[in-house]
N, C-alpha and C. Protein backbone atom coordinates (compact mmCIF):
# COMPACT_ATOMS: atom_id res chain seq x y z
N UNK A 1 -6.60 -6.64 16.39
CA UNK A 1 -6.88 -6.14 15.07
C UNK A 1 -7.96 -7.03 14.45
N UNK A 2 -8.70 -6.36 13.82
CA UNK A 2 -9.97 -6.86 13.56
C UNK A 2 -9.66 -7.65 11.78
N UNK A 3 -10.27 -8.93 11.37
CA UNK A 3 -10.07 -9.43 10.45
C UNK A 3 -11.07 -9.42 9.76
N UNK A 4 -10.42 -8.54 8.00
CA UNK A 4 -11.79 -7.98 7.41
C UNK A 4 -12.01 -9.13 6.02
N UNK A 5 -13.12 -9.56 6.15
CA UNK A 5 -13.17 -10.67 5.17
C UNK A 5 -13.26 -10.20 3.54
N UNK A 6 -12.51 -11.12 3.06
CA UNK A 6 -12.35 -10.70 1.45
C UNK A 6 -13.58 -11.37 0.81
N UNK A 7 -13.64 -9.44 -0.22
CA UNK A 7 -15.32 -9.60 -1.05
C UNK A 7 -14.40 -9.80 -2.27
N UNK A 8 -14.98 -10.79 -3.07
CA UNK A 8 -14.42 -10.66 -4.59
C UNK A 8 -15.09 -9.38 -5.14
N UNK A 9 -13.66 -8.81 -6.13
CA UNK A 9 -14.60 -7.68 -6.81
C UNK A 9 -15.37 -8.21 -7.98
N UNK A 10 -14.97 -8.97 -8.90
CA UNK A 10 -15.04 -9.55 -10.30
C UNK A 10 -15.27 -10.71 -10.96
N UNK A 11 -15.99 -11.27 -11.55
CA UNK A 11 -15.66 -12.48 -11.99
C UNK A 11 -14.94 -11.90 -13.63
N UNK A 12 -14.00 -12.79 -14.37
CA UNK A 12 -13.92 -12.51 -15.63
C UNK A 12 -13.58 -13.25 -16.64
N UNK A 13 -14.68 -13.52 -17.86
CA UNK A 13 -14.76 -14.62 -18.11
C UNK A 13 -14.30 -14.51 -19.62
N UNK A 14 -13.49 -15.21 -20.36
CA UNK A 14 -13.25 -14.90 -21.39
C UNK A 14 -13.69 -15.98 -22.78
N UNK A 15 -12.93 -15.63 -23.86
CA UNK A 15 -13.79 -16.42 -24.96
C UNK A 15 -13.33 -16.84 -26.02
N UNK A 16 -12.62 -17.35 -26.40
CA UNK A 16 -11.72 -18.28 -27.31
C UNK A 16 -12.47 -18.13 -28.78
N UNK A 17 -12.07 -16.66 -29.87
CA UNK A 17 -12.58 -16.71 -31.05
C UNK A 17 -11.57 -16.59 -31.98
N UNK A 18 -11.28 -16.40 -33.17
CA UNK A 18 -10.40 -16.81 -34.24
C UNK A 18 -8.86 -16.51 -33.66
N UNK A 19 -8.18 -16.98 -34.21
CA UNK A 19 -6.72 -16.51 -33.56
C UNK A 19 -6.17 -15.35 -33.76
N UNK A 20 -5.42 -15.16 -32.65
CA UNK A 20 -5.27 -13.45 -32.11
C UNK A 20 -6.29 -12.41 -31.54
N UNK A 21 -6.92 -13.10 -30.75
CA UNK A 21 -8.36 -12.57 -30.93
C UNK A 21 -9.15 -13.17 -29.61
N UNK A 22 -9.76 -12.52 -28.83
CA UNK A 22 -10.18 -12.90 -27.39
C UNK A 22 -11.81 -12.38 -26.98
N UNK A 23 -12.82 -12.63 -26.59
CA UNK A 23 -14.07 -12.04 -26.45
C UNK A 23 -13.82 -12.17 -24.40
N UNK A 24 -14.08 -11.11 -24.14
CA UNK A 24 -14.35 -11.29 -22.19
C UNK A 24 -15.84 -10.44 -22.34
N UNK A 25 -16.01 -10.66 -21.38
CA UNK A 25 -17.29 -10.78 -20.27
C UNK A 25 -16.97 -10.34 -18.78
N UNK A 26 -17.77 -9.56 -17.93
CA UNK A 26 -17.38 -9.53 -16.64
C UNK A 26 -18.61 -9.41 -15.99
N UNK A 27 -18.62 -9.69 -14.56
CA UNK A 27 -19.63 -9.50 -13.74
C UNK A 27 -18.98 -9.31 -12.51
N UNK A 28 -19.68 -8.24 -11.96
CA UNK A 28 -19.23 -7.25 -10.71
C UNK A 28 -19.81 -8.01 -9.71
N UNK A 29 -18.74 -7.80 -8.35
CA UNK A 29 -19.36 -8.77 -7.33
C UNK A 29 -20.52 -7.78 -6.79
N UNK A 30 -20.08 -7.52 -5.61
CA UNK A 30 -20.81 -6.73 -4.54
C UNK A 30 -21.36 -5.19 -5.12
N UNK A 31 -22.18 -5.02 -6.16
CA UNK A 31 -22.68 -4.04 -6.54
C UNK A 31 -22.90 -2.56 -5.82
N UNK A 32 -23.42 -3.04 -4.41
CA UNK A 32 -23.28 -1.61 -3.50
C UNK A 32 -22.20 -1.47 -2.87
N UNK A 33 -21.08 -2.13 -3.00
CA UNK A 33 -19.62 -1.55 -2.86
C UNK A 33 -18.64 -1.35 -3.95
N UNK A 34 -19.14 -2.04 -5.15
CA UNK A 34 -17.79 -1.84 -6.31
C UNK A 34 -18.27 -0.92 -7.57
N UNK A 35 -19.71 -0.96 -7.93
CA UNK A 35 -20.07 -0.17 -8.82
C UNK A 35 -20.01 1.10 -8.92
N UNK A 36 -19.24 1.57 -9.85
CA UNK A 36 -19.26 3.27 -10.17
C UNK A 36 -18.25 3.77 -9.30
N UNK A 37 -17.02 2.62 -8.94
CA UNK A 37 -15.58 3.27 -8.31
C UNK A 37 -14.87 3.76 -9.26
N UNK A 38 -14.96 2.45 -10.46
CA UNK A 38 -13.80 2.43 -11.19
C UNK A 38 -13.28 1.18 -11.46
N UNK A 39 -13.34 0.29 -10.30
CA UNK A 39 -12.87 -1.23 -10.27
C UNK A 39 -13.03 -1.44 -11.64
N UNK A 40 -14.08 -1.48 -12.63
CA UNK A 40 -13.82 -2.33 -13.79
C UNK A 40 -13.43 -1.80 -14.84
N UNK A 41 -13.31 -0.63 -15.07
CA UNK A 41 -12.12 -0.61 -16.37
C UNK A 41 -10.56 -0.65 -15.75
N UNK A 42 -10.39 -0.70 -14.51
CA UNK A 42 -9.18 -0.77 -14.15
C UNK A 42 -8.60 -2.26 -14.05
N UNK A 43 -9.22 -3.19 -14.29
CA UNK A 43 -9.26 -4.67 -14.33
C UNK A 43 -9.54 -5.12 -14.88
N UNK A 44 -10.11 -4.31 -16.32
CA UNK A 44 -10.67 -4.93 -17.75
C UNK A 44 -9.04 -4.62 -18.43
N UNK A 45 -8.99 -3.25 -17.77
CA UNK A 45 -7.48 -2.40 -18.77
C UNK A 45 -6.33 -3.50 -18.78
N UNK A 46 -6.34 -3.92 -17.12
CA UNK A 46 -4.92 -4.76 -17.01
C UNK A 46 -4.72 -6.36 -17.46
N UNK A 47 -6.17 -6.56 -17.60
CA UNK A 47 -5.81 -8.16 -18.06
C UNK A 47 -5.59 -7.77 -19.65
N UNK A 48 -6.61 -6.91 -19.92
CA UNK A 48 -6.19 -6.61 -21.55
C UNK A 48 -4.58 -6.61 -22.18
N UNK A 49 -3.86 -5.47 -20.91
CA UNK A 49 -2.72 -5.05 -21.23
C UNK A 49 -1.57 -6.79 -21.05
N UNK A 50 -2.15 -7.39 -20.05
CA UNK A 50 -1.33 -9.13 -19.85
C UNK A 50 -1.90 -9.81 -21.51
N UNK A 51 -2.69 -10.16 -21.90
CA UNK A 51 -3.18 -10.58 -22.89
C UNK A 51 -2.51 -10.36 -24.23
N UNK A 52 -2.06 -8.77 -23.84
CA UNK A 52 -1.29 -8.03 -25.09
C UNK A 52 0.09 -8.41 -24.89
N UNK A 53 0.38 -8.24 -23.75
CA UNK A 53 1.56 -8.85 -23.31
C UNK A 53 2.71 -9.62 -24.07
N UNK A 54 2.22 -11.09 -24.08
CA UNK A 54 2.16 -12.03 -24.42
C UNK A 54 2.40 -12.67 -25.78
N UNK A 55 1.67 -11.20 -26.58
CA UNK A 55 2.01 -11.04 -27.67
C UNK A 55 1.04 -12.27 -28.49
N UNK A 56 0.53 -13.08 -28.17
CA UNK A 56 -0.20 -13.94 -28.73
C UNK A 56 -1.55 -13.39 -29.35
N UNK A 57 -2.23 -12.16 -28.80
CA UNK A 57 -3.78 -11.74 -28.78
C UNK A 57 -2.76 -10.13 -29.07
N UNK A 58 -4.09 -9.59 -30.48
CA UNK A 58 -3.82 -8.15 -30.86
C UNK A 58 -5.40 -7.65 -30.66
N UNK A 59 -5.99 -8.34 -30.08
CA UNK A 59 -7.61 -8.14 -30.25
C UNK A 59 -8.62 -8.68 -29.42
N UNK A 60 -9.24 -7.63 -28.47
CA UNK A 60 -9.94 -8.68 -27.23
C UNK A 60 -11.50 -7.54 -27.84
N UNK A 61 -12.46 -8.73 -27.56
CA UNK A 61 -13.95 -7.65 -27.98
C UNK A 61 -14.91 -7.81 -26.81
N UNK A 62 -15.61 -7.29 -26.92
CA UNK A 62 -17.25 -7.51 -25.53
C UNK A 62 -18.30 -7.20 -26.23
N UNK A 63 -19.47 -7.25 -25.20
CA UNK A 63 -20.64 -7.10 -26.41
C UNK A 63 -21.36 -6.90 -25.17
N UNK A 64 -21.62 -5.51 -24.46
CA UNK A 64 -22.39 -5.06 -23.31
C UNK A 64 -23.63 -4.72 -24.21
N UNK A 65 -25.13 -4.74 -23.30
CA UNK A 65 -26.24 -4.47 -23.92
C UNK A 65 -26.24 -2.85 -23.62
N UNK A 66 -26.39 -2.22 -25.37
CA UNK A 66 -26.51 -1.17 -25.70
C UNK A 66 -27.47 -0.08 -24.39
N UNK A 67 -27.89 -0.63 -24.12
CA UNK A 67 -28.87 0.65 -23.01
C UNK A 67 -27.86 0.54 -21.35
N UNK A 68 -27.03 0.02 -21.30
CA UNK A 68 -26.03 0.03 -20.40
C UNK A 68 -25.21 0.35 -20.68
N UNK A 69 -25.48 1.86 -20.26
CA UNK A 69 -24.30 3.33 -20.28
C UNK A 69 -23.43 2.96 -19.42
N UNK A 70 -23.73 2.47 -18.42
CA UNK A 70 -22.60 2.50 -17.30
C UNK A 70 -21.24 1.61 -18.09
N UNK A 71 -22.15 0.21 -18.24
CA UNK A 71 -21.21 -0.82 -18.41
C UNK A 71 -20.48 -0.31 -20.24
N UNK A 72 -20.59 0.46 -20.56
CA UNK A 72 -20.23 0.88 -22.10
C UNK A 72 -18.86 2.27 -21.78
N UNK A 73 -19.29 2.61 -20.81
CA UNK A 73 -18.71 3.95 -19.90
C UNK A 73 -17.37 3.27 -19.69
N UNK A 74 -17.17 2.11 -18.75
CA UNK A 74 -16.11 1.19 -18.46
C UNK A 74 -15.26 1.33 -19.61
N UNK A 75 -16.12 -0.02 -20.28
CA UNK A 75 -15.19 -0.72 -21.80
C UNK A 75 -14.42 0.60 -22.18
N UNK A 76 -15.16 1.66 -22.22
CA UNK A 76 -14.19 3.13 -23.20
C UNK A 76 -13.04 3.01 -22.31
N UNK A 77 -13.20 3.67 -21.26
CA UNK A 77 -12.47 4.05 -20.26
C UNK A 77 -11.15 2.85 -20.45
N UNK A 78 -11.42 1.63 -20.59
CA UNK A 78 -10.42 0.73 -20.23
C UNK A 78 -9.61 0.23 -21.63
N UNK A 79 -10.23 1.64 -22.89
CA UNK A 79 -9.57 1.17 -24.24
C UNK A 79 -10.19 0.65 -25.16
N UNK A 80 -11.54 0.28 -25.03
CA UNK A 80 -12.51 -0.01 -26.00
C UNK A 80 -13.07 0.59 -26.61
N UNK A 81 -13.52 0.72 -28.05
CA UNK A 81 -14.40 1.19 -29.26
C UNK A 81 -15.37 1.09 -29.47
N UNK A 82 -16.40 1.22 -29.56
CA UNK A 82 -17.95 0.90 -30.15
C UNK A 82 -17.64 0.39 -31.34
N UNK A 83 -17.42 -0.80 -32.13
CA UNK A 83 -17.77 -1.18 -33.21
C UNK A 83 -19.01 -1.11 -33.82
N UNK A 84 -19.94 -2.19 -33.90
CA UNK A 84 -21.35 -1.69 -34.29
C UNK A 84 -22.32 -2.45 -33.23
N UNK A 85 -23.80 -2.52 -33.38
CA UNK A 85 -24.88 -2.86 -32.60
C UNK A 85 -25.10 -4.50 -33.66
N UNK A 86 -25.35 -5.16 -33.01
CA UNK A 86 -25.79 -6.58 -33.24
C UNK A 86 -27.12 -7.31 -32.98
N UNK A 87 -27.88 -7.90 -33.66
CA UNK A 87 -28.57 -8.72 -33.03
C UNK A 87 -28.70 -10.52 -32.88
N UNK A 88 -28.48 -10.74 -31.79
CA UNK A 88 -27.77 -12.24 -31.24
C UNK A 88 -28.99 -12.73 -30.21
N UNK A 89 -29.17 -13.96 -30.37
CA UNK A 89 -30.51 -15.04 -29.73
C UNK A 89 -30.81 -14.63 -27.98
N UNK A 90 -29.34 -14.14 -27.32
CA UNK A 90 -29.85 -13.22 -26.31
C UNK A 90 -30.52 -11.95 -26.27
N UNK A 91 -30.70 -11.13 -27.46
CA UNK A 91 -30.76 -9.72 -27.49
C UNK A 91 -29.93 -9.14 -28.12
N UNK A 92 -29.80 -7.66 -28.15
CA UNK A 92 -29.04 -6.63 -28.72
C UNK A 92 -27.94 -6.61 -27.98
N UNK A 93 -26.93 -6.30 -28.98
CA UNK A 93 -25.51 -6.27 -27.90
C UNK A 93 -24.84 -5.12 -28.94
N UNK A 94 -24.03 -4.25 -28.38
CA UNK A 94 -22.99 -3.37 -28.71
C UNK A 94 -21.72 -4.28 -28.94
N UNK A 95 -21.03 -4.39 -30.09
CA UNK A 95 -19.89 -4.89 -29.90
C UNK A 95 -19.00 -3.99 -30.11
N UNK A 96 -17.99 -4.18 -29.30
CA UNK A 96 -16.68 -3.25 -28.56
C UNK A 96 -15.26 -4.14 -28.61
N UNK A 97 -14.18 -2.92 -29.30
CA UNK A 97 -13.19 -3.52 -29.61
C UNK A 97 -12.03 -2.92 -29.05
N UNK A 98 -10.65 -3.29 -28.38
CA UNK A 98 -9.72 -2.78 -27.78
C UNK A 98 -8.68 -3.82 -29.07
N UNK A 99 -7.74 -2.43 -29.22
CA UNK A 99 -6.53 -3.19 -30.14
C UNK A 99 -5.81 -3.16 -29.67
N UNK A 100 -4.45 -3.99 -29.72
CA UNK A 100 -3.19 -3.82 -29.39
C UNK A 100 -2.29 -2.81 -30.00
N UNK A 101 -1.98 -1.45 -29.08
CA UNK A 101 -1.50 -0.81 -29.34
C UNK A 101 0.42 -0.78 -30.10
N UNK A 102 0.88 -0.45 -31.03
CA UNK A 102 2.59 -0.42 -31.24
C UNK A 102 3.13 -0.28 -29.98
């Protein structure tokens, strides 16, 4: 039996802002195998849902650049909002909000 080497799908990086309250970030590994499966709102959804968990965090946000449909496509999919458009010393960013549901 042949031994198939493990590709990371994800890195995911998160962000320590006022309390109750979480900013993540992600970056996809292997682009011509994980992009446009699904992998990342399905792994944005579940750390969200551990986070909520916990009960400590009612509020995790992101801030994908507005002309990245794909990566905006995800965030919905995995429970996120379009809040509003920003401008920050990297560029324009969409900020996006997932609440903790009752």
């Amino acid at each position: 039996m042949a031994v198939r080497a493990f590709t990371p799908l994800a890195d995911l990086q998160r962000e320590r802002l006022p309390p109750e309250r979480r900013g993540i970030d992600r970056i996809i590994g292997d682009a011509d195998d994980m992009v446009g499966r699904g992998h990342g709102r399905i792994f944005i959804r579940q750390f969200c849902d551990e986070l909520f968990f916990g009960g400590e965090f009612t509020t995790v946000t992101t801030n994908p650049d507005p002309a990245n449909s794909r990566d905006i496509r995800a965030y919905e999919k995995a429970g996120f909002r379009p809040v509003e458009r920003q401008s920050t010393p990297c560029g324009n960013v969409l900020l996006m909000q997932r609440d903790k549901t009752p």
